[in-house]
C-alpha atoms as a PDB file:
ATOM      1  CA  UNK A   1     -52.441   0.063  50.665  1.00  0.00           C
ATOM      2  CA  UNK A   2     -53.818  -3.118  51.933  1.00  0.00           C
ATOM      3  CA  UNK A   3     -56.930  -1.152  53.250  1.00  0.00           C
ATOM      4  CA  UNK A   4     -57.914  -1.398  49.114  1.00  0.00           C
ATOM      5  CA  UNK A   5     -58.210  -5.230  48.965  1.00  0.00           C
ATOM      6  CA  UNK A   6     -60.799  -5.006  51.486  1.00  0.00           C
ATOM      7  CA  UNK A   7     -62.423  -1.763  49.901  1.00  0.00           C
ATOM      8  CA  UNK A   8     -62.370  -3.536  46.258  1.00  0.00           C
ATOM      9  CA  UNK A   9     -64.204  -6.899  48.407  1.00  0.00           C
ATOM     10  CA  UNK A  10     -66.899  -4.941  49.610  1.00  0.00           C
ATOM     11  CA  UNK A  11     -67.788  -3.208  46.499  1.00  0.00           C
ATOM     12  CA  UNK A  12     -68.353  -6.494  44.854  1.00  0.00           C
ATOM     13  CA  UNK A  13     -70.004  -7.728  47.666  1.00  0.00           C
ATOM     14  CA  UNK A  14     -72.617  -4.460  47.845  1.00  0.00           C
ATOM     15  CA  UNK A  15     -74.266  -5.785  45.346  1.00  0.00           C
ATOM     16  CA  UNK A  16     -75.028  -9.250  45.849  1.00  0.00           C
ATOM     17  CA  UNK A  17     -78.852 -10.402  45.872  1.00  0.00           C
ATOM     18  CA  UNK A  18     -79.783 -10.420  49.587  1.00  0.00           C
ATOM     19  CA  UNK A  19     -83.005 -10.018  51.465  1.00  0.00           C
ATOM     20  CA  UNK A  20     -80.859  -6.201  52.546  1.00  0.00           C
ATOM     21  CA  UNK A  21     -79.503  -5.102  49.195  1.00  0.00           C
ATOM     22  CA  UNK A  22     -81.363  -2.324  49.048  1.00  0.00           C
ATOM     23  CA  UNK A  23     -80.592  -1.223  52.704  1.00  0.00           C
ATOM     24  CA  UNK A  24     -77.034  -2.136  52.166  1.00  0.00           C
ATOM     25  CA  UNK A  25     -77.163   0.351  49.058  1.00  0.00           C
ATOM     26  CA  UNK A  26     -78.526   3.127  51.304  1.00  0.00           C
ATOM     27  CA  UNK A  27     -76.141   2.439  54.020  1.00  0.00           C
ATOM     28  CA  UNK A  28     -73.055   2.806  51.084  1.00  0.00           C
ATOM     29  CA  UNK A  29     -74.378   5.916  49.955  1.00  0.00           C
ATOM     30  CA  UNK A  30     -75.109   7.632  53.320  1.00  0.00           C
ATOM     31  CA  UNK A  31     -71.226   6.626  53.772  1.00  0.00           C
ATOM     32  CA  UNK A  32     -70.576   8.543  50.466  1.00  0.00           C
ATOM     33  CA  UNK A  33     -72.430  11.326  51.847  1.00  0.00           C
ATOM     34  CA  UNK A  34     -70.231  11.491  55.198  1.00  0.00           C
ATOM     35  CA  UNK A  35     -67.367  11.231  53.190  1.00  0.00           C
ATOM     36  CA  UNK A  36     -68.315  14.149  51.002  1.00  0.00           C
ATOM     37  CA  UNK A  37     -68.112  15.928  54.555  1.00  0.00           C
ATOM     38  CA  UNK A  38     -65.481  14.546  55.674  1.00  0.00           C
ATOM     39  CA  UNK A  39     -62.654  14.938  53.229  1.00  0.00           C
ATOM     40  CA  UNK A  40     -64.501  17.361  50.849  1.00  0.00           C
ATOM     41  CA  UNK A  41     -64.144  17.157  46.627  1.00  0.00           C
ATOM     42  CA  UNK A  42     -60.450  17.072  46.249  1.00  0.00           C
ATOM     43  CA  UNK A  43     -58.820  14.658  48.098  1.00  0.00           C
ATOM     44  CA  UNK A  44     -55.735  11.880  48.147  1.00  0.00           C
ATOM     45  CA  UNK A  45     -55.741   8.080  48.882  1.00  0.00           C
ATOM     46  CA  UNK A  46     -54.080   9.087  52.073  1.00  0.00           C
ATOM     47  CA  UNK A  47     -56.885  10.803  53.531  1.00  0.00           C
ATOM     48  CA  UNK A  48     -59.415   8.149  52.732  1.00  0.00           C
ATOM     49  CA  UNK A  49     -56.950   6.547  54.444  1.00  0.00           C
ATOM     50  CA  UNK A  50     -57.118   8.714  57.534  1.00  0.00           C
ATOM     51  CA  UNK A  51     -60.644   8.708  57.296  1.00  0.00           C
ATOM     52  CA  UNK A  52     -61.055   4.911  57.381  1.00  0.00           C
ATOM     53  CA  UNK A  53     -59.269   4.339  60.714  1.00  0.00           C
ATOM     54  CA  UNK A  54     -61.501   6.706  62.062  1.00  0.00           C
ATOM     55  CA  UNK A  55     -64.958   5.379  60.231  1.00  0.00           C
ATOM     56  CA  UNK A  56     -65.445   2.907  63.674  1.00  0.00           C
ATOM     57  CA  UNK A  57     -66.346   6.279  65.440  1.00  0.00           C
ATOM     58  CA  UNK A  58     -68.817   7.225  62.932  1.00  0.00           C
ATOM     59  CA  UNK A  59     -70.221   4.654  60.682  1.00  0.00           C
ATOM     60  CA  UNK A  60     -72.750   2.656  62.976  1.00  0.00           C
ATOM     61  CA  UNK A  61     -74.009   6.114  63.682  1.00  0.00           C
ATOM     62  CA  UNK A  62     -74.556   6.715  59.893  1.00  0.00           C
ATOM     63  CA  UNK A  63     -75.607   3.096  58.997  1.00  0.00           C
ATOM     64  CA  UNK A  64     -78.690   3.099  62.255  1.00  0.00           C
ATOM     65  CA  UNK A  65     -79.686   6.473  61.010  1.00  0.00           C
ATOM     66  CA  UNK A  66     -80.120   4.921  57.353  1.00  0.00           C
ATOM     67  CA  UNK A  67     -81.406   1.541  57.831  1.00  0.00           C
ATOM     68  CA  UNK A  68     -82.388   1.690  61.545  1.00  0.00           C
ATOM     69  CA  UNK A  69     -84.918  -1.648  60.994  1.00  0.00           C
ATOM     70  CA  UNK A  70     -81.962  -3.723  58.900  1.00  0.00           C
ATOM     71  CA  UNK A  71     -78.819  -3.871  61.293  1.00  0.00           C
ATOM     72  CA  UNK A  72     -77.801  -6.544  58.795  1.00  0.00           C
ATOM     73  CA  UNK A  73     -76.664  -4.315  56.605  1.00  0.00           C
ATOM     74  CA  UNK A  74     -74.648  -2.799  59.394  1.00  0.00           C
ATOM     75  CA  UNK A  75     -71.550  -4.727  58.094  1.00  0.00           C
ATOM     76  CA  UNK A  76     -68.925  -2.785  57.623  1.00  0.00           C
ATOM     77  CA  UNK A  77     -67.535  -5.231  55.623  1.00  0.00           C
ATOM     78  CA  UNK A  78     -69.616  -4.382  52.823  1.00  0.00           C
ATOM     79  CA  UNK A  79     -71.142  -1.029  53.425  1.00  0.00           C
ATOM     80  CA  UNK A  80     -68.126   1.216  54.596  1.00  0.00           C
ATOM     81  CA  UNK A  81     -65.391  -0.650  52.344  1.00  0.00           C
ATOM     82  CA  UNK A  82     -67.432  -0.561  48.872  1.00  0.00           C
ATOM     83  CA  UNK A  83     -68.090   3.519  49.573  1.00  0.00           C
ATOM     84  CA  UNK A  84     -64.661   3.737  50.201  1.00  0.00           C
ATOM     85  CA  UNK A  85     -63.842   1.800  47.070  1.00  0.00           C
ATOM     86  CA  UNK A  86     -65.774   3.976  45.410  1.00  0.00           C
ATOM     87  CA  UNK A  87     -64.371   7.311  46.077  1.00  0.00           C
ATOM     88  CA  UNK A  88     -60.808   5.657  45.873  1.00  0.00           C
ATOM     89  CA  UNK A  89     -61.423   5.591  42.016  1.00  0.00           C
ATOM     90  CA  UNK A  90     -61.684   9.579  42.046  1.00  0.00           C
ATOM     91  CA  UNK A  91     -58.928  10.299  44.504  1.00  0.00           C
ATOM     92  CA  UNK A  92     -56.267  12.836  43.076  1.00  0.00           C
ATOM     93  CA  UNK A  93     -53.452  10.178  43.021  1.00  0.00           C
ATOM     94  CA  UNK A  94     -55.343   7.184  42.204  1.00  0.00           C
ATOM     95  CA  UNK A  95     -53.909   4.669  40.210  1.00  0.00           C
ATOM     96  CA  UNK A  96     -55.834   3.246  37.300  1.00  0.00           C
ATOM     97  CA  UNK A  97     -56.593  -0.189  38.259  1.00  0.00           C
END
């Protein structure tokens, strides 16, 4: 799933010392919390999957709402792909990597 290289790059890159780290942070974990909602406890790599393609609809929403001063850390990129790498780890068919 190519959508996993760019997950795995954002994770590392969540992290990084920045001026917006900390609203970066937020914005990932806001992102955790819509995908709590989104594809509930139990879930596959296919419907992260699913959900990504649809995250454009949702996740400038999310990231305004928690960081509304910082649209730096708006960037997908970095926010959205390292939550996503995140709950990729715990998805019922991961692979250990």
């Amino acid at each position: 799933m190519a959508s996993m290289f760019d997950w795995d790059a954002g994770e590392r890159r969540v992290g990084e010392a920045s001026p917006t780290r900390d609203a970066r942070l937020r914005v990932m974990s806001a992102v955790e919390d819509e995908l709590r909602r989104r594809v509930g406890s139990t879930y596959s790599l296919r419907d992260l999957q699913v959900a990504y393609q649809g995250s454009s609809r949702w996740f400038f929403e999310v990231a305004e709402r928690t960081a509304p001063g910082t649209p730096e850390a708006w960037d997908p990129s970095v926010a959205l792909d390292a939550a996503f790498a995140r709950w990729a780890r715990n998805a019922k068919d991961a692979v250990a990597r």
